[in-house]
N, C-alpha and C. Protein backbone atom coordinates (compact mmCIF):
# COMPACT_ATOMS: atom_id res chain seq x y z
N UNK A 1 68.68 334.66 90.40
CA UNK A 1 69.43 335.86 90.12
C UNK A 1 70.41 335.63 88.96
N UNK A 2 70.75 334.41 89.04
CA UNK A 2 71.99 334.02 88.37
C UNK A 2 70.95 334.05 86.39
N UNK A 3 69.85 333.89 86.39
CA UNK A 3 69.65 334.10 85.23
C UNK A 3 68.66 334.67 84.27
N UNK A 4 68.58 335.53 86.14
CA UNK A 4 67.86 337.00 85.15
C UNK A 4 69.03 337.96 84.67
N UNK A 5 69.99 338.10 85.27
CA UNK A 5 71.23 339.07 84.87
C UNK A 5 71.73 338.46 83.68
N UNK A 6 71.46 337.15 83.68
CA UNK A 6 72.06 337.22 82.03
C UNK A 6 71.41 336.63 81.26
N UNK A 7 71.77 337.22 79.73
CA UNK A 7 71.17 337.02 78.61
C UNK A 7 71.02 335.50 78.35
N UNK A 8 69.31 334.72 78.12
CA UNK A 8 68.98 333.33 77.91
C UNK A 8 69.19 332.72 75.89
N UNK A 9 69.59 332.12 75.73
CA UNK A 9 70.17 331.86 74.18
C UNK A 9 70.01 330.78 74.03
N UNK A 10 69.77 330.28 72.68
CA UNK A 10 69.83 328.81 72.71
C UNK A 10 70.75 328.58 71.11
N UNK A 11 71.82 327.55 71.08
CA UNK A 11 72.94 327.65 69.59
C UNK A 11 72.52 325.99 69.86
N UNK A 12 73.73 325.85 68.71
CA UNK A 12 73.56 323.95 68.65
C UNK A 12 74.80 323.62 69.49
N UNK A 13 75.58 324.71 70.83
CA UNK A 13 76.17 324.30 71.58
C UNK A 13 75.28 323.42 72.68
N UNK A 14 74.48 324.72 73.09
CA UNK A 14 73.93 324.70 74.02
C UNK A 14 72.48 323.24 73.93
N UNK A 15 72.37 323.34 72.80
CA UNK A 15 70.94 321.80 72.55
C UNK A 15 72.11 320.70 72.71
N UNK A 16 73.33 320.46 72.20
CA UNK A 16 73.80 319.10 72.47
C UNK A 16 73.71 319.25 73.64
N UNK A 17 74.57 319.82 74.71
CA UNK A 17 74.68 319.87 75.76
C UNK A 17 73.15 319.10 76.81
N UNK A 18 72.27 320.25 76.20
CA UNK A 18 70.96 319.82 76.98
C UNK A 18 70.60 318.02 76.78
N UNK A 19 70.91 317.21 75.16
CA UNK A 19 70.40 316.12 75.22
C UNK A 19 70.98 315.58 75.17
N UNK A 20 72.76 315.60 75.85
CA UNK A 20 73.42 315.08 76.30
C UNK A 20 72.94 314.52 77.64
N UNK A 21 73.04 315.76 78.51
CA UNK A 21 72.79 315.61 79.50
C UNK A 21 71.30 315.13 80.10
N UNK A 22 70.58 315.51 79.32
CA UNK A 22 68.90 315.08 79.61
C UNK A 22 68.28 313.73 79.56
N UNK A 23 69.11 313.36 78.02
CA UNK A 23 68.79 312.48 77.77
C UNK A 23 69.74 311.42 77.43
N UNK A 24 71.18 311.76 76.81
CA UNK A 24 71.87 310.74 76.18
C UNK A 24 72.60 309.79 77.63
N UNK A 25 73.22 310.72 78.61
CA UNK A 25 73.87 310.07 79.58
C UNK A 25 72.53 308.79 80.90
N UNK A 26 71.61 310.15 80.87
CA UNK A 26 70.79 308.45 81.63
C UNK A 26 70.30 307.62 80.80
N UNK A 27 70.28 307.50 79.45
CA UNK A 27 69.97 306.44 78.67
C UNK A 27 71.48 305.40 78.72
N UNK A 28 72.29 305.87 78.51
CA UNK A 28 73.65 305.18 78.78
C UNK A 28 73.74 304.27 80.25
N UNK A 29 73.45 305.00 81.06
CA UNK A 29 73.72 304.47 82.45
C UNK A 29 71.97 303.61 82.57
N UNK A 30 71.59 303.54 81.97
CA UNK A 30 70.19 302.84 82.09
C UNK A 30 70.81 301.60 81.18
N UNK A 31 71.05 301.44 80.13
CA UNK A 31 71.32 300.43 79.64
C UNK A 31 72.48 299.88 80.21
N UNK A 32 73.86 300.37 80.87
CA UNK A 32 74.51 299.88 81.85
C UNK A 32 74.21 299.30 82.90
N UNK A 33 73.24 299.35 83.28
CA UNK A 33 72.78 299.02 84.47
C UNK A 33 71.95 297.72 83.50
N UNK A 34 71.33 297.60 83.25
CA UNK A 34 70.03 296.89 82.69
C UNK A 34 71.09 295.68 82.15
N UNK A 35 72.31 296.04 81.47
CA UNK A 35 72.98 294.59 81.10
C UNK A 35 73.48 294.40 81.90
N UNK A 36 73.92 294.63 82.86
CA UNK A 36 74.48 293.92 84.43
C UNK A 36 73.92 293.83 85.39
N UNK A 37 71.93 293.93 85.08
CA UNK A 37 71.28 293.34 85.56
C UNK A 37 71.29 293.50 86.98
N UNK A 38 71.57 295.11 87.19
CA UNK A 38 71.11 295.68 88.68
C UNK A 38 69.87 295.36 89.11
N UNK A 39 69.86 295.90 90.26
CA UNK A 39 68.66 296.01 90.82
C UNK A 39 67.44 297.15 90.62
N UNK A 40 66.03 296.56 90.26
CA UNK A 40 65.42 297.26 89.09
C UNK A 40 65.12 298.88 89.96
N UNK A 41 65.19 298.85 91.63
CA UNK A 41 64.83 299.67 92.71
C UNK A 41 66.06 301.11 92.81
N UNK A 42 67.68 299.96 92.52
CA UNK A 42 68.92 300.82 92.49
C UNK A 42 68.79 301.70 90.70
N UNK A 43 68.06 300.99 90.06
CA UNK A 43 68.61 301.44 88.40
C UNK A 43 67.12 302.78 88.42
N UNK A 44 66.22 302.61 88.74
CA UNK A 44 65.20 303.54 89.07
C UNK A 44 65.97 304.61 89.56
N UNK A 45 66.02 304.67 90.81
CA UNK A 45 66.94 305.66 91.79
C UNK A 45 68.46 306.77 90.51
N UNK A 46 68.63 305.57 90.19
CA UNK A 46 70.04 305.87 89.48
C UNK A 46 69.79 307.11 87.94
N UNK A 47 68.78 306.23 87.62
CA UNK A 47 68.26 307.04 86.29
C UNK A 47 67.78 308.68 86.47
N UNK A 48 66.56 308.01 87.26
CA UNK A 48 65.81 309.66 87.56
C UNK A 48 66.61 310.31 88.15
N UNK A 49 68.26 309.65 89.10
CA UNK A 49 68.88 311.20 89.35
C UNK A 49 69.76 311.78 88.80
N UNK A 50 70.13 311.10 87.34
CA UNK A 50 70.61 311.29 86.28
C UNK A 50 69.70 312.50 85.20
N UNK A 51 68.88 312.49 85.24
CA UNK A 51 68.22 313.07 84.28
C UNK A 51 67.45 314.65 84.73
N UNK A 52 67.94 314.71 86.67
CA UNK A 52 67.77 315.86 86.58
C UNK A 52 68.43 316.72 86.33
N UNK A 53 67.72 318.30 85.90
CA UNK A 53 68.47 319.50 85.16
C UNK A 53 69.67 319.55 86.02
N UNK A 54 70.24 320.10 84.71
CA UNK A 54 71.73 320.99 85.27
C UNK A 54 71.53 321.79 86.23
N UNK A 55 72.83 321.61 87.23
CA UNK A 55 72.52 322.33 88.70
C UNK A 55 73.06 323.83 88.91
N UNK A 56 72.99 324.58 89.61
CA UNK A 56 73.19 325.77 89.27
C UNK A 56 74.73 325.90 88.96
N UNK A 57 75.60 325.42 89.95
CA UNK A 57 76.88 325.56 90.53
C UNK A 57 77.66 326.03 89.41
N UNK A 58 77.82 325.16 88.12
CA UNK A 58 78.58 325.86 86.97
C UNK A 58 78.26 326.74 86.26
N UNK A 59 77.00 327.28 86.64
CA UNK A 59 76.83 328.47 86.23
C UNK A 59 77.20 329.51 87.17
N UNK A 60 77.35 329.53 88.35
CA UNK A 60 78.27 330.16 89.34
C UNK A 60 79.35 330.20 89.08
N UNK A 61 80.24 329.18 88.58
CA UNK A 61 81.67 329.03 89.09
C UNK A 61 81.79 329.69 87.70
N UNK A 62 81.11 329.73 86.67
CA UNK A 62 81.46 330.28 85.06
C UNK A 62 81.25 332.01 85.63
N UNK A 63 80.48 332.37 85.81
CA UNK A 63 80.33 333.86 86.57
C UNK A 63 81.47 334.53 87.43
N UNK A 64 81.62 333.47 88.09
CA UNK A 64 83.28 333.76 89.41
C UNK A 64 84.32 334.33 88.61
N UNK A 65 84.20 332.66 87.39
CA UNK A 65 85.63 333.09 86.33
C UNK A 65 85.34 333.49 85.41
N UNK A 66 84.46 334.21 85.06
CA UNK A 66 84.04 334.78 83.53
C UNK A 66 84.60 334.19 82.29
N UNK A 67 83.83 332.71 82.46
CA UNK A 67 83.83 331.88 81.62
C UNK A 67 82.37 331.57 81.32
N UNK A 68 82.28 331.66 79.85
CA UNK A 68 80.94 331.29 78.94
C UNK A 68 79.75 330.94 79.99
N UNK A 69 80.08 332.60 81.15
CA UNK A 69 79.14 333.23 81.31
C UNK A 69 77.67 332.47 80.77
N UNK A 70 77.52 333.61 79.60
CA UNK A 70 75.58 333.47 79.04
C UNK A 70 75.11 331.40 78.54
N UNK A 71 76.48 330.97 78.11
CA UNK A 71 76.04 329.70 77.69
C UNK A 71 75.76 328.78 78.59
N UNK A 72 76.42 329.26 79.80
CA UNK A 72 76.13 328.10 81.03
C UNK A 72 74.71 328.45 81.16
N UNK A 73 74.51 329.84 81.68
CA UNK A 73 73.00 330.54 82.38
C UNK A 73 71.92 329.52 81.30
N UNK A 74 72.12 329.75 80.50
CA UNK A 74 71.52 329.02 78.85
C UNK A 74 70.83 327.80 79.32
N UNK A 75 71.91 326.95 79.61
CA UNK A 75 72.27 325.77 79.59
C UNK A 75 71.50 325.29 80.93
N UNK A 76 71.55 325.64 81.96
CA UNK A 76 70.74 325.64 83.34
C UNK A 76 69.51 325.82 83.22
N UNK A 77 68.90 327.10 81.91
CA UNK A 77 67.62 327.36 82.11
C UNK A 77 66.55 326.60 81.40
N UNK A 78 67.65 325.98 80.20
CA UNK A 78 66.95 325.20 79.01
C UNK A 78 66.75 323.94 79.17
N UNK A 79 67.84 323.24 80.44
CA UNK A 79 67.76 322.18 80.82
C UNK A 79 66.71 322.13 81.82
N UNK A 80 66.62 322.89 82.85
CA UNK A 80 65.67 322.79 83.70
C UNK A 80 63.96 322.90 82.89
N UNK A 81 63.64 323.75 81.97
CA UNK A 81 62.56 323.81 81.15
C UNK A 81 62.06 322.46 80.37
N UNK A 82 63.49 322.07 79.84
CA UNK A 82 63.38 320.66 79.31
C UNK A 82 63.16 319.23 79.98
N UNK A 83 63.44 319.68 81.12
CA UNK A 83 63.50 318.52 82.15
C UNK A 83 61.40 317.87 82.09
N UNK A 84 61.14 319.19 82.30
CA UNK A 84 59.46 318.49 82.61
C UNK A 84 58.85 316.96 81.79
N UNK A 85 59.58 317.50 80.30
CA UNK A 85 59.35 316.23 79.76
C UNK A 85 60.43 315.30 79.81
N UNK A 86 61.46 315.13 79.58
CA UNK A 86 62.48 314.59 79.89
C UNK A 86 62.33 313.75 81.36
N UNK A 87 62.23 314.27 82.36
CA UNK A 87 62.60 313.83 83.56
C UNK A 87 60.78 312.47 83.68
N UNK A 88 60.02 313.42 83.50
CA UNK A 88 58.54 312.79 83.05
C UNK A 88 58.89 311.44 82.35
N UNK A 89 58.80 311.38 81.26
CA UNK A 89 59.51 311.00 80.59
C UNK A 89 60.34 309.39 80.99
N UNK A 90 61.21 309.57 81.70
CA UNK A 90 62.11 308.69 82.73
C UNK A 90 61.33 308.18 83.26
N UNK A 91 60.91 308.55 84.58
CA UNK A 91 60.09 307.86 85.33
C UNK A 91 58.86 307.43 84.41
N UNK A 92 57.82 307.99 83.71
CA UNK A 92 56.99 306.76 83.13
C UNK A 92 57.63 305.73 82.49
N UNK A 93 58.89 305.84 81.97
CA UNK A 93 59.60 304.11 81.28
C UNK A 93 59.40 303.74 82.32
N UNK A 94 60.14 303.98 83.18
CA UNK A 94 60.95 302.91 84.98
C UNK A 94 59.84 302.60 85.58
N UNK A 95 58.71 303.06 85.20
CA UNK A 95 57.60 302.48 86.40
C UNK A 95 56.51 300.99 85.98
């Protein structure tokens, strides 16, 4: 519901955001892990649940407070779309 009512967009806010989140932060916490030589079972676990899409909630709580509204909705729908390869992606490195 939350993003058929609003308008889907994509700016160069909304793409950092996505390969921030898609991709730049579990690559970060993957190589964190990998030089302190976790455990390869915990850094698996850790990654792929890093790299899934943005969750709805801030696009709720942006709606509640009518805050950047359409860029969150954006941001949830582009990430989740993006995820297929992205998240794909993840797990074929880790395996």
């Amino acid at each position: 519901m939350v993003l058929k009512t609003r308008q889907i967009t994509f700016n160069k806010t909304i793409c950092s955001t996505i390969l921030l989140k898609n991709l730049a932060f579990p690559l970060v916490v993957w190589g964190c892990m990998s030089l302190f030589n976790s455990p390869t079972t915990l850094t698996r676990l850790v990654v792929v649940a890093l790299a899934i899409p943005t969750a709805t909630m801030p696009s709720t709580l942006a709606i509640r407070f009518n805050v950047h509204e359409a860029e969150l909705a954006s941001t949830q729908f582009w990430s989740t779309a993006l995820s297929f390869i992205t998240l794909t992606a993840f797990v074929l490195a880790l395996s």
